[in-house]
N, C-alpha and C. Protein backbone atom coordinates (compact mmCIF):
# COMPACT_ATOMS: atom_id res chain seq x y z
N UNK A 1 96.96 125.31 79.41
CA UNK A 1 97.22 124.39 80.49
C UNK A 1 98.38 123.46 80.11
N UNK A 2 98.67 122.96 78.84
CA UNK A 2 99.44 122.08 78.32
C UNK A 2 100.67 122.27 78.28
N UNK A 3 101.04 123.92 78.15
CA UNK A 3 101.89 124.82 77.45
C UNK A 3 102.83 125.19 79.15
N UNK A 4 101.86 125.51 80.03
CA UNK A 4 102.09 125.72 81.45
C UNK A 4 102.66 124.73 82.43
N UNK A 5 102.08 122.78 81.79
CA UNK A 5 102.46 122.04 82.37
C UNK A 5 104.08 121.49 81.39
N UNK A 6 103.68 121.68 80.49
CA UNK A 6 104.99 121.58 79.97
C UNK A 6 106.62 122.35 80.38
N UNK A 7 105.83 123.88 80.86
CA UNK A 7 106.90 124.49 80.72
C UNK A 7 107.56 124.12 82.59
N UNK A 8 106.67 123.77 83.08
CA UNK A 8 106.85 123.25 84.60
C UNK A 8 107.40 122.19 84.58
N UNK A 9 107.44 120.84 84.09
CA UNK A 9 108.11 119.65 83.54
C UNK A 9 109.67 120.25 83.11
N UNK A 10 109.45 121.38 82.31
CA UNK A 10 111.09 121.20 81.62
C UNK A 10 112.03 122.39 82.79
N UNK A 11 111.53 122.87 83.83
CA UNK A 11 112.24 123.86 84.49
C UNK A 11 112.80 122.56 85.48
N UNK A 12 112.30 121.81 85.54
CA UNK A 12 112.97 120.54 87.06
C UNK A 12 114.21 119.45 85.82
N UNK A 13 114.59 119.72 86.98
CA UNK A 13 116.37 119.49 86.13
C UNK A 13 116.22 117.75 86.31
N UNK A 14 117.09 117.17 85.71
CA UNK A 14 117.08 115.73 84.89
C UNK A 14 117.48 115.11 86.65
N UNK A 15 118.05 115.21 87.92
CA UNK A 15 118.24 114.79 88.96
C UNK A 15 117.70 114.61 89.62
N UNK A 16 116.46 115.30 89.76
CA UNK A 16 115.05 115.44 90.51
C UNK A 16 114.41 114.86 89.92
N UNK A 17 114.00 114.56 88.33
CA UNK A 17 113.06 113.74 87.67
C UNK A 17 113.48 112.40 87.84
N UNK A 18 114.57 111.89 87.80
CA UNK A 18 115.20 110.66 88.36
C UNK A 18 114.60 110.09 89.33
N UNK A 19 115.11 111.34 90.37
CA UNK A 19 115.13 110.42 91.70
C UNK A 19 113.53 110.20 92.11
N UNK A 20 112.48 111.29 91.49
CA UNK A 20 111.31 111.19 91.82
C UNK A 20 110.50 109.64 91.04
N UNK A 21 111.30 109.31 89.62
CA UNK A 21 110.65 108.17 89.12
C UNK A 21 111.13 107.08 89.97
N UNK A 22 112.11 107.05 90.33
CA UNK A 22 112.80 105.82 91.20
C UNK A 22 112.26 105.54 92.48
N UNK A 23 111.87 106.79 93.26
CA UNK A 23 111.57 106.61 94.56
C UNK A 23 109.96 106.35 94.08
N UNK A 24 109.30 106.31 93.32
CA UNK A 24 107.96 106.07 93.10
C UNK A 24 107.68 104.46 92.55
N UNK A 25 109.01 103.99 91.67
CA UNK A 25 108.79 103.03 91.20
C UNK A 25 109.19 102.08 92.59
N UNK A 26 110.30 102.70 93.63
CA UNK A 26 110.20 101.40 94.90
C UNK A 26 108.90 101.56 95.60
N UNK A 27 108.77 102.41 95.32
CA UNK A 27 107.19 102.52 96.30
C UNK A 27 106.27 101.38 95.79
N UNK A 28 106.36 101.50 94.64
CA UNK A 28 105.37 100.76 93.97
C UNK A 28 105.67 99.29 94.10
N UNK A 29 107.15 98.65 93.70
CA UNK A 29 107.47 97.61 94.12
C UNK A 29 107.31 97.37 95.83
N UNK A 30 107.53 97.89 96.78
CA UNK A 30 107.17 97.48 98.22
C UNK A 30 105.65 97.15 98.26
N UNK A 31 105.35 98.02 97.79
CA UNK A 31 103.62 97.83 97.93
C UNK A 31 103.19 96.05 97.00
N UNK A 32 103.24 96.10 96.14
CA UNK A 32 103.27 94.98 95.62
C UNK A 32 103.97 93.73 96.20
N UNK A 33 105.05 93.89 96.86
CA UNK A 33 105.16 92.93 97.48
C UNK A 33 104.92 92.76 98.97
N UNK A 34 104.39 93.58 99.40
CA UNK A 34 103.87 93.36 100.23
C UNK A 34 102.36 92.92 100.46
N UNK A 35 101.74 93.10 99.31
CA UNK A 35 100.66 92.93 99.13
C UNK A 35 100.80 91.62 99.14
N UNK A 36 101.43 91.41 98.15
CA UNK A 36 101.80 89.69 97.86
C UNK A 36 102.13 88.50 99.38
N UNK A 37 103.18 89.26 99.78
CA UNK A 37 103.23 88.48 101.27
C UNK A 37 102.38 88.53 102.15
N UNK A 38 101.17 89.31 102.44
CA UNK A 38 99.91 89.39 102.94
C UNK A 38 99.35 88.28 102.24
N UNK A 39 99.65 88.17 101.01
CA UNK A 39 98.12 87.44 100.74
C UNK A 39 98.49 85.98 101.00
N UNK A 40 100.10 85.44 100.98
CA UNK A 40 100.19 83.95 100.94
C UNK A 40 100.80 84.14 102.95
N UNK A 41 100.95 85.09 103.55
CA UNK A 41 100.73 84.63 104.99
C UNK A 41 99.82 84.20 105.78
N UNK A 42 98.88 84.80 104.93
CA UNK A 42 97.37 84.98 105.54
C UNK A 42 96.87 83.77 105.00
N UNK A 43 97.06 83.40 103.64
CA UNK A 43 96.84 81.83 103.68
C UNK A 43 97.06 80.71 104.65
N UNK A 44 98.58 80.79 104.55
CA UNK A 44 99.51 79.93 105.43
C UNK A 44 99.04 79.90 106.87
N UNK A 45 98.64 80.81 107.21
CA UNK A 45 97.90 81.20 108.71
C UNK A 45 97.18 80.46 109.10
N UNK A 46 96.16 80.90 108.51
CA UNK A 46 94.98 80.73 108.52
C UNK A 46 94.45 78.68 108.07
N UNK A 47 95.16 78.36 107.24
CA UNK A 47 95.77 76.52 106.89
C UNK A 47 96.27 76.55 108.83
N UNK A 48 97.51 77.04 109.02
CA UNK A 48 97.59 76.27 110.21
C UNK A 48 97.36 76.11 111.17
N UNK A 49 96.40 77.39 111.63
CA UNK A 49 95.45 77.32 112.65
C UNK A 49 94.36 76.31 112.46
N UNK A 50 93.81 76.28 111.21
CA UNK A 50 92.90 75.39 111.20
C UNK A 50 93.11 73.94 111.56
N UNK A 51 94.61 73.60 111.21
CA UNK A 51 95.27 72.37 111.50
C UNK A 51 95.58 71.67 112.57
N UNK A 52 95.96 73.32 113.92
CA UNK A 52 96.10 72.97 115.16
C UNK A 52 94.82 72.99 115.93
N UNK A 53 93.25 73.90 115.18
CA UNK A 53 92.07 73.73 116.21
C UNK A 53 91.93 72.31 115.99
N UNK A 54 92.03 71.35 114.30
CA UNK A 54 91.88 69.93 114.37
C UNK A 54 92.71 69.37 115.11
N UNK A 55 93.64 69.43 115.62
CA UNK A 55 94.54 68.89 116.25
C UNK A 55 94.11 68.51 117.48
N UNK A 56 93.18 69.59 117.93
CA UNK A 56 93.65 70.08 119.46
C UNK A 56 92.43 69.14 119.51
N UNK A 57 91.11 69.65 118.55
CA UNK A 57 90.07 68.92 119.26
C UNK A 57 89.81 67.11 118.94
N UNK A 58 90.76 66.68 118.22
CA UNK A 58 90.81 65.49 117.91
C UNK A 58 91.28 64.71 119.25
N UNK A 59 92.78 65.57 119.83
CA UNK A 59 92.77 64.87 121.41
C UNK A 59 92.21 65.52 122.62
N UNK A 60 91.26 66.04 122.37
CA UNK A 60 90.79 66.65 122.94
C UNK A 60 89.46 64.95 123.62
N UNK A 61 88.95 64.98 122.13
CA UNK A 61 88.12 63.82 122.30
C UNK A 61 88.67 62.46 122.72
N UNK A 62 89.66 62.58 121.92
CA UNK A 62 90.47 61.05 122.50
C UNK A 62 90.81 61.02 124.40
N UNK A 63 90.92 62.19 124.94
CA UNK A 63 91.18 61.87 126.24
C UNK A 63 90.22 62.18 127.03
N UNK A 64 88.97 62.34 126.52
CA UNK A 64 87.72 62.68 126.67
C UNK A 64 87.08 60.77 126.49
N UNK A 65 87.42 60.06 125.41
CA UNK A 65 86.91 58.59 125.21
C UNK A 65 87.68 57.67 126.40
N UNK A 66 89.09 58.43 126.91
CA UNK A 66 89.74 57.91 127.46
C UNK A 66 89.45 57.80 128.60
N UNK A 67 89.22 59.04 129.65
CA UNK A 67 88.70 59.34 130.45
C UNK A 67 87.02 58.60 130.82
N UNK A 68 86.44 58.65 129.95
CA UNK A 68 84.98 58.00 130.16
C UNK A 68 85.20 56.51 130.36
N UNK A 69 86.10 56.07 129.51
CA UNK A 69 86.39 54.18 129.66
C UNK A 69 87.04 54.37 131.12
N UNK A 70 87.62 55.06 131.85
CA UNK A 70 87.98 55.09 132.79
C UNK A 70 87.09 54.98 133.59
N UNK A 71 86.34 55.95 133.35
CA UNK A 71 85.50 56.19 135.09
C UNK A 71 84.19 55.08 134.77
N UNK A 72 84.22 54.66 133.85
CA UNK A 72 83.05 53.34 133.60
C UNK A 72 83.93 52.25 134.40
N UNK A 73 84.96 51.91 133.83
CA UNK A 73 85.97 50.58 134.68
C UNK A 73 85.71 51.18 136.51
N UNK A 74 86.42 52.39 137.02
CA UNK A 74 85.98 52.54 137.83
C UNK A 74 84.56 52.55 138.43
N UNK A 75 83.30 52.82 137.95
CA UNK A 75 82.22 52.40 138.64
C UNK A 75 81.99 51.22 138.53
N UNK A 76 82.18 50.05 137.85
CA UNK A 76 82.06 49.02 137.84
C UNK A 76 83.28 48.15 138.64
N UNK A 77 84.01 48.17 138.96
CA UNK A 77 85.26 47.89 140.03
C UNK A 77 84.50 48.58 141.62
N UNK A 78 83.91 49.78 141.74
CA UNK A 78 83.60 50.71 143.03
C UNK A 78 82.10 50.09 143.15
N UNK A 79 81.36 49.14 142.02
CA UNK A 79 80.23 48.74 142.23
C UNK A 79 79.10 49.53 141.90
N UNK A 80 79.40 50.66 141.64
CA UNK A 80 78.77 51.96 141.26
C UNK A 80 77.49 51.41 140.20
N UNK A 81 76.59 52.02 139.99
CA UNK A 81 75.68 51.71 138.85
C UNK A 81 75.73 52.65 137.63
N UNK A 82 75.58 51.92 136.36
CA UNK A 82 76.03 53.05 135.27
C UNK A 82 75.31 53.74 135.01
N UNK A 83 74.37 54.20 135.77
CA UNK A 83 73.03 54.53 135.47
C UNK A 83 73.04 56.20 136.28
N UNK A 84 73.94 56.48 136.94
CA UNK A 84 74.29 57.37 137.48
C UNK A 84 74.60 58.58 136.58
N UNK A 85 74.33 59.42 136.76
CA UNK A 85 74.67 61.31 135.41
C UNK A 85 75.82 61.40 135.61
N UNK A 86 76.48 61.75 134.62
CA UNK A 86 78.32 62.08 134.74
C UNK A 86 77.55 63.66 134.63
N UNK A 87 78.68 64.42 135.66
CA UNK A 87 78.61 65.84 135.96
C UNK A 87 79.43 66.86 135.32
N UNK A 88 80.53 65.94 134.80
CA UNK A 88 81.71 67.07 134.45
C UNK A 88 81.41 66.77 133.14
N UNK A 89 81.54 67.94 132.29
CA UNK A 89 81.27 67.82 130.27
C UNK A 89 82.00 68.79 130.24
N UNK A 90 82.33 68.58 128.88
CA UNK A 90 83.34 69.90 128.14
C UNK A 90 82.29 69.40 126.85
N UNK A 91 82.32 70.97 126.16
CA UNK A 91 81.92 70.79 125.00
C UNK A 91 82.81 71.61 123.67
N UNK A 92 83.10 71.76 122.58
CA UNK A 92 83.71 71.38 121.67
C UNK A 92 82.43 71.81 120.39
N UNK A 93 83.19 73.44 119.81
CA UNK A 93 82.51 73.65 118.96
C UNK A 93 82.94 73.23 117.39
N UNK A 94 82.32 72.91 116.35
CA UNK A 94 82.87 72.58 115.36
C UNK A 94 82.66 73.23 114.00
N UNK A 95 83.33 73.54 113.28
CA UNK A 95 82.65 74.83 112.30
C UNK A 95 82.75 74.36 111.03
């Protein structure tokens, strides 16, 4: 087997063994870096989504506190009693 793989190794001429280590070694470098840029995009991602769901639901609430001081000034200006059910809610999951 040794003698057979040997003699198969030395019949492929020095141009072909080249180009086959080279095109294997970019292979190998793409892969690696691509691996690599997967792994710090997917970081980066994943950080700034988390940054914009805080974002979103931070004014989310603020015009939600805003809105409620509102329609309190308004029932109390309209004479309204506060004692009345507010109908409209949004809710806001948090993980």
């Amino acid at each position: 087997m040794h003698a057979s793989l040997s003699r198969w190794w030395n019949e492929i001429s020095i141009r072909t063994k080249v180009t086959a280590i080279t095109v294997t070694l970019v292979m190998l470098g793409l892969f690696v870096a691509g691996l690599g840029t997967m792994t710090v995009l997917s970081t980066y991602l994943l950080l700034q989504v988390d940054t914009d769901l805080k974002n979103a639901a931070t004014n989310t609430i603020k015009k939600q506190k805003i809105n409620s001081q509102f329609k309190s000034k308004l029932r109390v200006d309209l004479g309204c009693s506060r004692s009345e059910p507010i109908t409209d809610y949004r809710s806001i999951i948090y993980s």
